[in-house]
N, C-alpha and C. Protein backbone atom coordinates (compact mmCIF):
# COMPACT_ATOMS: atom_id res chain seq x y z
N UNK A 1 0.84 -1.18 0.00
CA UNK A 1 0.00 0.00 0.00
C UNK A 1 0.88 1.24 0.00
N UNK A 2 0.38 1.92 -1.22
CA UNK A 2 1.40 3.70 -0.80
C UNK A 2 1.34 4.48 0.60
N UNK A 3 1.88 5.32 0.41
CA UNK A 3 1.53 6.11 1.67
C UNK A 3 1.79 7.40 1.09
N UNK A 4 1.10 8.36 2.00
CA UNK A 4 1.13 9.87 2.01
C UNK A 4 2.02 10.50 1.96
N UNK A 5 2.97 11.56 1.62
CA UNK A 5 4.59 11.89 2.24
C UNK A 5 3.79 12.96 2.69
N UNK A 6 3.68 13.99 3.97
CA UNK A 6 3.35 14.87 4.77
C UNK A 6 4.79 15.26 5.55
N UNK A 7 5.70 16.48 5.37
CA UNK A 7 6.52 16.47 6.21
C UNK A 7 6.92 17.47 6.59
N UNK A 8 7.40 18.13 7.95
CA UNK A 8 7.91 19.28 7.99
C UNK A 8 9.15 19.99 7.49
N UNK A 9 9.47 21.39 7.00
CA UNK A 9 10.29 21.88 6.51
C UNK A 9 11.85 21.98 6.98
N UNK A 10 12.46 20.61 7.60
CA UNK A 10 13.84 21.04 8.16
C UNK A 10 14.45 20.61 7.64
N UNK A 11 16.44 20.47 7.57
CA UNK A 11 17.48 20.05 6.85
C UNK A 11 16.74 19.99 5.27
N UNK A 12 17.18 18.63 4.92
CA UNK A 12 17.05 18.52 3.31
C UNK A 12 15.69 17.98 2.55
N UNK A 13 14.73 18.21 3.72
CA UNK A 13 13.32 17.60 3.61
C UNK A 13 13.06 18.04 2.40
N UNK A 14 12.53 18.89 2.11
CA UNK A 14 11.98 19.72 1.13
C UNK A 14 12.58 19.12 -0.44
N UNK A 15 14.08 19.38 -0.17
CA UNK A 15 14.86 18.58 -1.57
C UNK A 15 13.90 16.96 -1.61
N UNK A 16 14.56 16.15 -0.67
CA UNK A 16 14.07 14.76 -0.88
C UNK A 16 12.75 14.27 -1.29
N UNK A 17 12.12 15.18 -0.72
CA UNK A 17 10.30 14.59 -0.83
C UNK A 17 9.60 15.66 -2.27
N UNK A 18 10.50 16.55 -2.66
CA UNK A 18 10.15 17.54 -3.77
C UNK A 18 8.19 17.34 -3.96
N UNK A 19 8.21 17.41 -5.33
CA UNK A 19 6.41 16.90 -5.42
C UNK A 19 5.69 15.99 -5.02
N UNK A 20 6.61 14.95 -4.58
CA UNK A 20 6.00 13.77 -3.91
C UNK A 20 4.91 13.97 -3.16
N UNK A 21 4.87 15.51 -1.88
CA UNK A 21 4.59 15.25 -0.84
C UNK A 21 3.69 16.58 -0.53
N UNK A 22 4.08 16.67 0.76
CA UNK A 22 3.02 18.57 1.45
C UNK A 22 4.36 18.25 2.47
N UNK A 23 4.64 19.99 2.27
CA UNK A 23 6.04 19.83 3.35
C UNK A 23 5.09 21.07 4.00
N UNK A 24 5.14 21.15 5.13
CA UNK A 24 4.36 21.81 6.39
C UNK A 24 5.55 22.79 7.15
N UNK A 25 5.29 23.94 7.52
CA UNK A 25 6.63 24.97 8.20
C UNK A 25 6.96 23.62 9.69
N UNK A 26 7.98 23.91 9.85
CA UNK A 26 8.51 23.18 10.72
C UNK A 26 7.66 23.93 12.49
N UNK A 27 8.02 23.09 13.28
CA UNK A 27 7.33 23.40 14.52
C UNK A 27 5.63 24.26 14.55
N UNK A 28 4.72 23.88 13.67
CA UNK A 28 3.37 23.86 13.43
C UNK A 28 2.61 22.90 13.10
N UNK A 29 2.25 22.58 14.56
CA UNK A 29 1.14 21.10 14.74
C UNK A 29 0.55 21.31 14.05
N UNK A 30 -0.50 22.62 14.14
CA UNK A 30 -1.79 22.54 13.78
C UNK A 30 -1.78 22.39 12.00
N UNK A 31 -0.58 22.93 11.05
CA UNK A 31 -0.28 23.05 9.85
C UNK A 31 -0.32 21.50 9.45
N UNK A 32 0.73 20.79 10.25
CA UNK A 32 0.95 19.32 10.12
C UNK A 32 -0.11 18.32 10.15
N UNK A 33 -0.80 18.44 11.36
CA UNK A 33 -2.06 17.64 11.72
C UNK A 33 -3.19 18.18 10.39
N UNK A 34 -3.07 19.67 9.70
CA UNK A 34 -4.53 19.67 8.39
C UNK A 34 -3.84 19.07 7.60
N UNK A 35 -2.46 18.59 6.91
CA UNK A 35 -2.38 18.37 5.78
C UNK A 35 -1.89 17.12 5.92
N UNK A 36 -1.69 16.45 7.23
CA UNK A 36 -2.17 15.00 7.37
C UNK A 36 -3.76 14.35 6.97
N UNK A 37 -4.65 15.31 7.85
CA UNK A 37 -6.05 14.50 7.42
C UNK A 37 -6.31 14.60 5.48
N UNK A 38 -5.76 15.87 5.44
CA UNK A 38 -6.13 16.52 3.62
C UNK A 38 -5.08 15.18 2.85
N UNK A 39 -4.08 14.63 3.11
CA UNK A 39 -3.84 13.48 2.47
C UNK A 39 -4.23 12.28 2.39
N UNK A 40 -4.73 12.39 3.67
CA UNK A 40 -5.46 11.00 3.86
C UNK A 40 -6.96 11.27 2.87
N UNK A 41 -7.78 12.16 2.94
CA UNK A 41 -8.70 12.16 2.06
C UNK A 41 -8.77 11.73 1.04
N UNK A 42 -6.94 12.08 -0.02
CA UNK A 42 -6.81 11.61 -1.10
C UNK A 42 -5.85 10.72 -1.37
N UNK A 43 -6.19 9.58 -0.93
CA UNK A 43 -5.29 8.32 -0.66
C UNK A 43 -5.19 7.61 -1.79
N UNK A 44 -6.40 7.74 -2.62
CA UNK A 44 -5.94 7.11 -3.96
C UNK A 44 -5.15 7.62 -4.91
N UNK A 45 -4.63 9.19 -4.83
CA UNK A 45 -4.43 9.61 -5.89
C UNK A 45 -2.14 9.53 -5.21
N UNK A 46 -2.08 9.01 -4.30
CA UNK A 46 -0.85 9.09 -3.48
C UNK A 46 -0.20 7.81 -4.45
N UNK A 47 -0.31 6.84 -5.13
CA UNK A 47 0.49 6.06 -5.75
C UNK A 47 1.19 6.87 -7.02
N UNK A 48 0.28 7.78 -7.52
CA UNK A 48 0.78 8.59 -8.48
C UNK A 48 1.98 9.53 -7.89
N UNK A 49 1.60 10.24 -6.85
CA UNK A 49 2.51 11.00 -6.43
C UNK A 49 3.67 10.55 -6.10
N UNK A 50 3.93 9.17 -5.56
CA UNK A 50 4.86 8.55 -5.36
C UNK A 50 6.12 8.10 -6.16
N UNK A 51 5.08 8.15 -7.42
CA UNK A 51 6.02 7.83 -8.71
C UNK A 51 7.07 8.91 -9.05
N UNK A 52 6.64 10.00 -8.42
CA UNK A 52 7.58 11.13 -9.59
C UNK A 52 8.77 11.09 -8.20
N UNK A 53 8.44 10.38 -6.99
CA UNK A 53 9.86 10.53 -6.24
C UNK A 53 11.00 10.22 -6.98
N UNK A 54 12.22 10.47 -7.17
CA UNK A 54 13.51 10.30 -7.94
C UNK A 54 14.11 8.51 -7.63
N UNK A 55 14.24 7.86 -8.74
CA UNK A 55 14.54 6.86 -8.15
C UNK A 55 15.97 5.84 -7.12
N UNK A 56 16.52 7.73 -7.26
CA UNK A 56 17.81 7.75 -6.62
C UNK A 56 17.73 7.42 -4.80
N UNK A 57 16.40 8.52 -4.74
CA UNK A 57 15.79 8.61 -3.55
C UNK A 57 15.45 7.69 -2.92
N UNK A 58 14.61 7.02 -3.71
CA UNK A 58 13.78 5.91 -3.40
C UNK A 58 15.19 4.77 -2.54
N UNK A 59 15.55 4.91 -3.45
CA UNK A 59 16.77 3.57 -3.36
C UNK A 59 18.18 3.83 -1.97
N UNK A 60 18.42 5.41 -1.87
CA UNK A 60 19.25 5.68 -1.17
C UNK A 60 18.55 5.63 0.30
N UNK A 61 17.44 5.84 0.37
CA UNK A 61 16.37 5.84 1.57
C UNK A 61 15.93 4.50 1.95
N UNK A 62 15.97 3.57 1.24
CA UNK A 62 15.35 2.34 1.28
C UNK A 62 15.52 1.96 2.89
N UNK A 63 15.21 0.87 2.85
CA UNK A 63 15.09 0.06 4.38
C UNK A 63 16.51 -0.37 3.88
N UNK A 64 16.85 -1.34 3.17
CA UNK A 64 18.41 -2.20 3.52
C UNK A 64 19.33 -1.10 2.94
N UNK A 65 19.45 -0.03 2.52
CA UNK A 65 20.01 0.87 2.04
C UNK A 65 20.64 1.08 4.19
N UNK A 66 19.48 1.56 4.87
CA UNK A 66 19.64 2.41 5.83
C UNK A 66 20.10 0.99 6.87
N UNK A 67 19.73 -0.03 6.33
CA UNK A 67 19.89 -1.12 7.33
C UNK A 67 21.70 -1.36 7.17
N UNK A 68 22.29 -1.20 5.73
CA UNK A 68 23.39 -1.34 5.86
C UNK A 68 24.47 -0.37 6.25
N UNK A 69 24.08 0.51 6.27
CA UNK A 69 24.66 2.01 6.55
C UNK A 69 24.55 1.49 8.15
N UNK A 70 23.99 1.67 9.18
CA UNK A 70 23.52 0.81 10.30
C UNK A 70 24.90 -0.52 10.69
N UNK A 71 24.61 -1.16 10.09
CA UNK A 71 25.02 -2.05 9.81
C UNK A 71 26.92 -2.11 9.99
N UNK A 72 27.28 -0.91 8.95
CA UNK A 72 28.89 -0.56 8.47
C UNK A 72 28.98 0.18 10.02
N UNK A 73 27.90 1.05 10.17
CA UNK A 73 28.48 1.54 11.56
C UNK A 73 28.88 0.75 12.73
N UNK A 74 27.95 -0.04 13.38
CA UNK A 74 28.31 -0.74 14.05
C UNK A 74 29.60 -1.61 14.23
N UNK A 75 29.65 -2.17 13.05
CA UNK A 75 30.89 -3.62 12.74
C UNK A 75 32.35 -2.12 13.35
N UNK A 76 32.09 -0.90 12.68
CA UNK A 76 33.41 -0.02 13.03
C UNK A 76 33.26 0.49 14.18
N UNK A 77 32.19 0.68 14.73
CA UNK A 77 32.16 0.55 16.51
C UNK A 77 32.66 -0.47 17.35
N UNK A 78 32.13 -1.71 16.65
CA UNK A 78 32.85 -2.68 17.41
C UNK A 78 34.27 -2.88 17.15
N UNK A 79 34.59 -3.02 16.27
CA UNK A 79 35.41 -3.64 15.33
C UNK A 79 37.54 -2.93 16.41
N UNK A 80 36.92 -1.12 15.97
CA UNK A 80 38.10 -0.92 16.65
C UNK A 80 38.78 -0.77 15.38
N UNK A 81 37.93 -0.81 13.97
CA UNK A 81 38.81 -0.73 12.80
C UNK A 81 37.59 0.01 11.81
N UNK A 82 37.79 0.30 10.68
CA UNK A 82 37.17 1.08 9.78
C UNK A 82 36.40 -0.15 9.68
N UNK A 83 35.02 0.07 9.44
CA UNK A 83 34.38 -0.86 8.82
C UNK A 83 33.55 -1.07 6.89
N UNK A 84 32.85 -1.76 6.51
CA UNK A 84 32.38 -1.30 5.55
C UNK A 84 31.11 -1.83 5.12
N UNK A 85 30.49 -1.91 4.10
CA UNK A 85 29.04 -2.17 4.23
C UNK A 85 29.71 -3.72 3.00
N UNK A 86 28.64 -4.27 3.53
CA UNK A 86 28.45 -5.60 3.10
C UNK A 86 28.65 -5.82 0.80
N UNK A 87 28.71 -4.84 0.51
CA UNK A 87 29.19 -4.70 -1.05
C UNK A 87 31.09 -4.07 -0.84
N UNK A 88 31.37 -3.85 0.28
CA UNK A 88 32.89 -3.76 0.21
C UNK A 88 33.07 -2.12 -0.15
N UNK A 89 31.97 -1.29 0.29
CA UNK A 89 32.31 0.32 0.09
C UNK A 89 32.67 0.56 1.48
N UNK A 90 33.89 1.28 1.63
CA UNK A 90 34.87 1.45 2.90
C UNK A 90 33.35 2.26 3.46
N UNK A 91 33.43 2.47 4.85
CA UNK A 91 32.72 3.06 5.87
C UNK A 91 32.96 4.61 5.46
N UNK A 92 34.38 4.50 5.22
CA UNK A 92 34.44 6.11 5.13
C UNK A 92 34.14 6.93 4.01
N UNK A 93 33.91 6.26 3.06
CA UNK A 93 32.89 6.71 1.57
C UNK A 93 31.29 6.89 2.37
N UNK A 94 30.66 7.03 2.96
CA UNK A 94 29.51 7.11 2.79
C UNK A 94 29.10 8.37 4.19
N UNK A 95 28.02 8.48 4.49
CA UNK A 95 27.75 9.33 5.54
C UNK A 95 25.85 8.78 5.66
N UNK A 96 25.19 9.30 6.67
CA UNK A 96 24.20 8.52 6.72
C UNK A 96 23.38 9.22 5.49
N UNK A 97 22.07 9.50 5.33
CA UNK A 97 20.87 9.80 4.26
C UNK A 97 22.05 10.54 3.41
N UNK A 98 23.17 9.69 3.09
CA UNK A 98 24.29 10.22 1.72
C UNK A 98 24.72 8.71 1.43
N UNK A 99 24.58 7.69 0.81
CA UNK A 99 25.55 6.56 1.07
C UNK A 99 26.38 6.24 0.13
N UNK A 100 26.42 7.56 -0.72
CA UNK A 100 27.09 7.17 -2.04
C UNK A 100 26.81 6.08 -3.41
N UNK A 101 25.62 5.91 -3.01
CA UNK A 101 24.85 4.70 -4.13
C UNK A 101 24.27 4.79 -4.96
């Protein structure tokens, strides 16, 4: 099932979610909470909107995208040594919602 993108205006929000979404001024519930229900109204028309997200986005955001980023961190927390993500890109090529991919 799609979902809505509704988000407030901080760091690189605005870039990432471009037309996808309703970006809301940052620290305004009441802004956030109308253009939550106003998306939900139009829930069918949200698969479309979804499409024009960049598919760079899509992919750099993903779940195992963020799971391995996660992932490289830890092993170099533990590790006591540079670590790297499971395709062999050093730890230190990447940064988090950046992973170089």
């Amino acid at each position: 099932m799609e979902k809505p993108v509704v988000a407030t205006d901080v760091g690189g929000v605005r870039e990432l979610v471009g037309e996808a979404g309703v970006i809301v001024p940052a620290k305004n519930s009441e802004a956030l909470a109308a253009s939550m229900l106003a998306s939900c109204a139009k829930l069918p028309k949200t698969a479309q909107d979804r499409s024009r997200v960049p598919i760079a986005h899509r992919n750099e955001f993903s779940i195992d995208s963020r799971a391995d980023d996660w992932e490289a961190l830890y092993r170099t927390l533990t590790s006591g040594t540079r670590g790297s993500h499971r395709d062999g890109t050093p730890a230190s090529n990447f940064a988090f919602g950046s992973s170089g991919r």
